[in-house]
N, C-alpha and C. Protein backbone atom coordinates (compact mmCIF):
# COMPACT_ATOMS: atom_id res chain seq x y z
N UNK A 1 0.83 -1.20 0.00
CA UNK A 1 0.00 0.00 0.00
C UNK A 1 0.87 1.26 0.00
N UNK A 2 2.21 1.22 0.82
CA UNK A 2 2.91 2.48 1.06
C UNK A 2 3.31 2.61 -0.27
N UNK A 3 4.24 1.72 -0.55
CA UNK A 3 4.22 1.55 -2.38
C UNK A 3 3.51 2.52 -3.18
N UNK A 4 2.42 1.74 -3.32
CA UNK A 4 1.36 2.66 -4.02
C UNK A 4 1.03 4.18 -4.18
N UNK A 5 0.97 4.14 -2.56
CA UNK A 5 0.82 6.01 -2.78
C UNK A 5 2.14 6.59 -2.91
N UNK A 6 3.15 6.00 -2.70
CA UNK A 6 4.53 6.56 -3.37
C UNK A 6 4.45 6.71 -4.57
N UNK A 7 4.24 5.72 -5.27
CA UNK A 7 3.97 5.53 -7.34
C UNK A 7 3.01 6.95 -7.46
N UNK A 8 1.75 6.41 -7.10
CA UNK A 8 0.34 7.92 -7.01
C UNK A 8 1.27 8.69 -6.86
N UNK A 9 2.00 9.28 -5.65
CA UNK A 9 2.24 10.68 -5.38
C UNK A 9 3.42 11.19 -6.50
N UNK A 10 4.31 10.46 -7.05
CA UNK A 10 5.34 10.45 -8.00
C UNK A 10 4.56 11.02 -9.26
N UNK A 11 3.79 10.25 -9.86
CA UNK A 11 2.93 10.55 -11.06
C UNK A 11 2.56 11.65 -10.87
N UNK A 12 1.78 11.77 -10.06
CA UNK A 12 1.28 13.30 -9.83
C UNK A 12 2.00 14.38 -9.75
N UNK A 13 3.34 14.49 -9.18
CA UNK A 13 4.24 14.97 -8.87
C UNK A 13 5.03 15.63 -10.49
N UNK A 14 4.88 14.55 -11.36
CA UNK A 14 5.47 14.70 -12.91
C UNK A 14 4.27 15.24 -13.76
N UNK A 15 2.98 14.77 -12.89
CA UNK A 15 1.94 15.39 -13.63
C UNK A 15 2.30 17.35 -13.61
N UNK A 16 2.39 17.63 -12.39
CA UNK A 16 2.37 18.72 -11.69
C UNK A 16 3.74 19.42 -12.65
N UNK A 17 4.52 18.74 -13.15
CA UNK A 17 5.99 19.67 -13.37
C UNK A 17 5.46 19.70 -14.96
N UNK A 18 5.01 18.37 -15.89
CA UNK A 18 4.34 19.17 -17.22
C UNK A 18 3.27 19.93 -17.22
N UNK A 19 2.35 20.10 -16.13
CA UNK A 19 1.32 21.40 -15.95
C UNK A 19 1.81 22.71 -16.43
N UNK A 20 3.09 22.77 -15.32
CA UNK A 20 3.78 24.12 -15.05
C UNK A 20 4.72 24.25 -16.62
N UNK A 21 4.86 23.33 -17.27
CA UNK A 21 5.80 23.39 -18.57
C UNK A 21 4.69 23.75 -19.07
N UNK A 22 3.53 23.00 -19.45
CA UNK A 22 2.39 24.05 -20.51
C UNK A 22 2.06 25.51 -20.22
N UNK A 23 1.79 25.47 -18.80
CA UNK A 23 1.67 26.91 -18.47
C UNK A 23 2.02 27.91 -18.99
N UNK A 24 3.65 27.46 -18.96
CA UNK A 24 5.17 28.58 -19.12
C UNK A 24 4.41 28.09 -20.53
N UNK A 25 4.36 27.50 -21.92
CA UNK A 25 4.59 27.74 -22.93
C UNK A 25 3.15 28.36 -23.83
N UNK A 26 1.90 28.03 -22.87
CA UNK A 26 0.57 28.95 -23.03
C UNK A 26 1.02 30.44 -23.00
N UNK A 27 1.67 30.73 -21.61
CA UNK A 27 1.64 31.74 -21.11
C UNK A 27 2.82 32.95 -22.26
N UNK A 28 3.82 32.15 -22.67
CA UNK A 28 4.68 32.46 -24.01
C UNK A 28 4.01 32.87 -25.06
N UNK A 29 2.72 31.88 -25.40
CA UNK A 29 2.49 32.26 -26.47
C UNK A 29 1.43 33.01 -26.47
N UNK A 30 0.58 33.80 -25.04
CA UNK A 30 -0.46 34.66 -24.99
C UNK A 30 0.65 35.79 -25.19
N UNK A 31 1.75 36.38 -24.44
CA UNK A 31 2.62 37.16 -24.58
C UNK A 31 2.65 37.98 -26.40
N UNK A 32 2.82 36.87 -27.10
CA UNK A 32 2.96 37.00 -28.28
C UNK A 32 1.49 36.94 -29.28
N UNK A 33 0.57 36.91 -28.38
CA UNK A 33 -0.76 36.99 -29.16
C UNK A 33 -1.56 36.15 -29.58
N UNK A 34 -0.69 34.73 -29.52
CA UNK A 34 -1.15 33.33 -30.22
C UNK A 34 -1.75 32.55 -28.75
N UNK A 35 -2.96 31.91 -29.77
CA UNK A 35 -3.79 31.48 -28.43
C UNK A 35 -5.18 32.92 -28.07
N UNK A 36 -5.46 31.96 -27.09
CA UNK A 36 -6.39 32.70 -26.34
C UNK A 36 -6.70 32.55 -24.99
N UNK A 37 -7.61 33.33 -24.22
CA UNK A 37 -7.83 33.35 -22.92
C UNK A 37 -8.46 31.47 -22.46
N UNK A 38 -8.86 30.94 -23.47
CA UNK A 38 -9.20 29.88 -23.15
C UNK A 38 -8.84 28.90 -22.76
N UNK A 39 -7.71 29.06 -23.64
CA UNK A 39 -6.21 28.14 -23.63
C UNK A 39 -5.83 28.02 -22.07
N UNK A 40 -5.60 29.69 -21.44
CA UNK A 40 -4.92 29.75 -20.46
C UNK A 40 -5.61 29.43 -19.10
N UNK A 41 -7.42 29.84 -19.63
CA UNK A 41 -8.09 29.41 -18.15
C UNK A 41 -8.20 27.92 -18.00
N UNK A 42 -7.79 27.09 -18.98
CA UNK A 42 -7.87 25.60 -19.11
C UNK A 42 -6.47 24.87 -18.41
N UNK A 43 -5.76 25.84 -18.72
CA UNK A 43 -4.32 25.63 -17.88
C UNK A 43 -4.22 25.55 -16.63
N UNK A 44 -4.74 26.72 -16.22
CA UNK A 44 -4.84 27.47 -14.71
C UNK A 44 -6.17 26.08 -14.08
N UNK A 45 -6.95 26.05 -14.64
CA UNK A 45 -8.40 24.94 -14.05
C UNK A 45 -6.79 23.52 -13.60
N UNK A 46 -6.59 23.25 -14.54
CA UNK A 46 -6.05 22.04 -14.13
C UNK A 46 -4.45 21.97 -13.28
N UNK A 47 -3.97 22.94 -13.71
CA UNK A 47 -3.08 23.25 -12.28
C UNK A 47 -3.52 23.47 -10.85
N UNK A 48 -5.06 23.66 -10.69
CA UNK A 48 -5.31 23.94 -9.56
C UNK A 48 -5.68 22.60 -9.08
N UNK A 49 -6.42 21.60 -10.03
CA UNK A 49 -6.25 20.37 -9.99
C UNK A 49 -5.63 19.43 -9.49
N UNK A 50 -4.13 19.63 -10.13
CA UNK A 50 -2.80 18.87 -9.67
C UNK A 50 -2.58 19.26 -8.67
N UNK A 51 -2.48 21.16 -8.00
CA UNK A 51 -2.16 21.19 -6.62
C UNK A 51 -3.19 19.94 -5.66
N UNK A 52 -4.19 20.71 -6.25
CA UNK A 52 -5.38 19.71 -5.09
C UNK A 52 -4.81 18.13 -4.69
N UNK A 53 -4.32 17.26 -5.86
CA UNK A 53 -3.99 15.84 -6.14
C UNK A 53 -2.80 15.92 -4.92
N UNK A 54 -1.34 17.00 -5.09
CA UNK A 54 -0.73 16.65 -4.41
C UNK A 54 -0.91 17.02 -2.96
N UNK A 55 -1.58 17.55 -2.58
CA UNK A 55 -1.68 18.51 -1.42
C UNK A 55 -2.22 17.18 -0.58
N UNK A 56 -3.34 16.36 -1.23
CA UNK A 56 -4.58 15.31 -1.00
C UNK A 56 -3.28 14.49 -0.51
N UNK A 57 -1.93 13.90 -1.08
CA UNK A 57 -0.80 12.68 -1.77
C UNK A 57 -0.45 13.17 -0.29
N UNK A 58 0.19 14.31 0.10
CA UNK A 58 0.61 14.78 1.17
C UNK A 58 0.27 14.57 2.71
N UNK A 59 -1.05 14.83 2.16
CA UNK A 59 -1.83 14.82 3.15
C UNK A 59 -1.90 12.91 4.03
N UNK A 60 -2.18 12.65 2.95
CA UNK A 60 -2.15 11.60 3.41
C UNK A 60 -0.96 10.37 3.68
N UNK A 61 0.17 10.71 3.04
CA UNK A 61 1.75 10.44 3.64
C UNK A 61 1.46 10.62 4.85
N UNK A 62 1.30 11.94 5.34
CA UNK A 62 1.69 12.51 6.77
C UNK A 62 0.45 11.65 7.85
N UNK A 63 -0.50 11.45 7.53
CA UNK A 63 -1.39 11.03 7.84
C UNK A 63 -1.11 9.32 8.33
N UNK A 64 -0.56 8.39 7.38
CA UNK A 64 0.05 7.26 7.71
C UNK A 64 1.09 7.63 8.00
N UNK A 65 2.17 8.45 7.95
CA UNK A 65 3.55 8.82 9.33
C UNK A 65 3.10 8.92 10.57
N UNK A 66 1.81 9.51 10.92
CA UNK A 66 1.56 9.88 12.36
C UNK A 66 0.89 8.85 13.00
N UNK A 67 0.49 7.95 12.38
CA UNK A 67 -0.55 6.86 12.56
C UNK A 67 0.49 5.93 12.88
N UNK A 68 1.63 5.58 12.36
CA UNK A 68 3.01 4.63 13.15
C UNK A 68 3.67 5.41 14.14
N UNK A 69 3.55 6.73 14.45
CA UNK A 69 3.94 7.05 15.60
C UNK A 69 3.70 6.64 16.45
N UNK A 70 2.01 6.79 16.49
CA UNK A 70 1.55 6.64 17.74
C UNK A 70 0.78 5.56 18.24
């Protein structure tokens, strides 16, 4: 099981770093005019997404750390 949400939190984790690469290259090409606002609120929707995923991945690491503490 620990496994697992290690793999989950990893994926997500790579999910989260090509988010931020589309972002940067949406966000390049609104700069320059190409594209549209749509592009970018579709970006921004699902980056907030991935935070949510890892924050959730986190959450619950810490959650089974404290649970063998005590």
């Amino acid at each position: 099981m620990r496994a697992l949400l290690w793999i989950l939190f990893i994926l997500v984790a790579l999910i989260a770093f090509l988010q931020l690469a589309s972002l940067a290259i949406v966000l390049i090409a609104a700069a320059f005019g190409i594209g549209g606002i749509e592009s970018l609120s579709l970006m921004l929707a699902g980056g907030i997404l991935v935070v949510a995923g890892l924050f959730a991945g986190v959450l619950l690491l810490r959650r089974k750390a404290l649970s063998r503490l005590s």
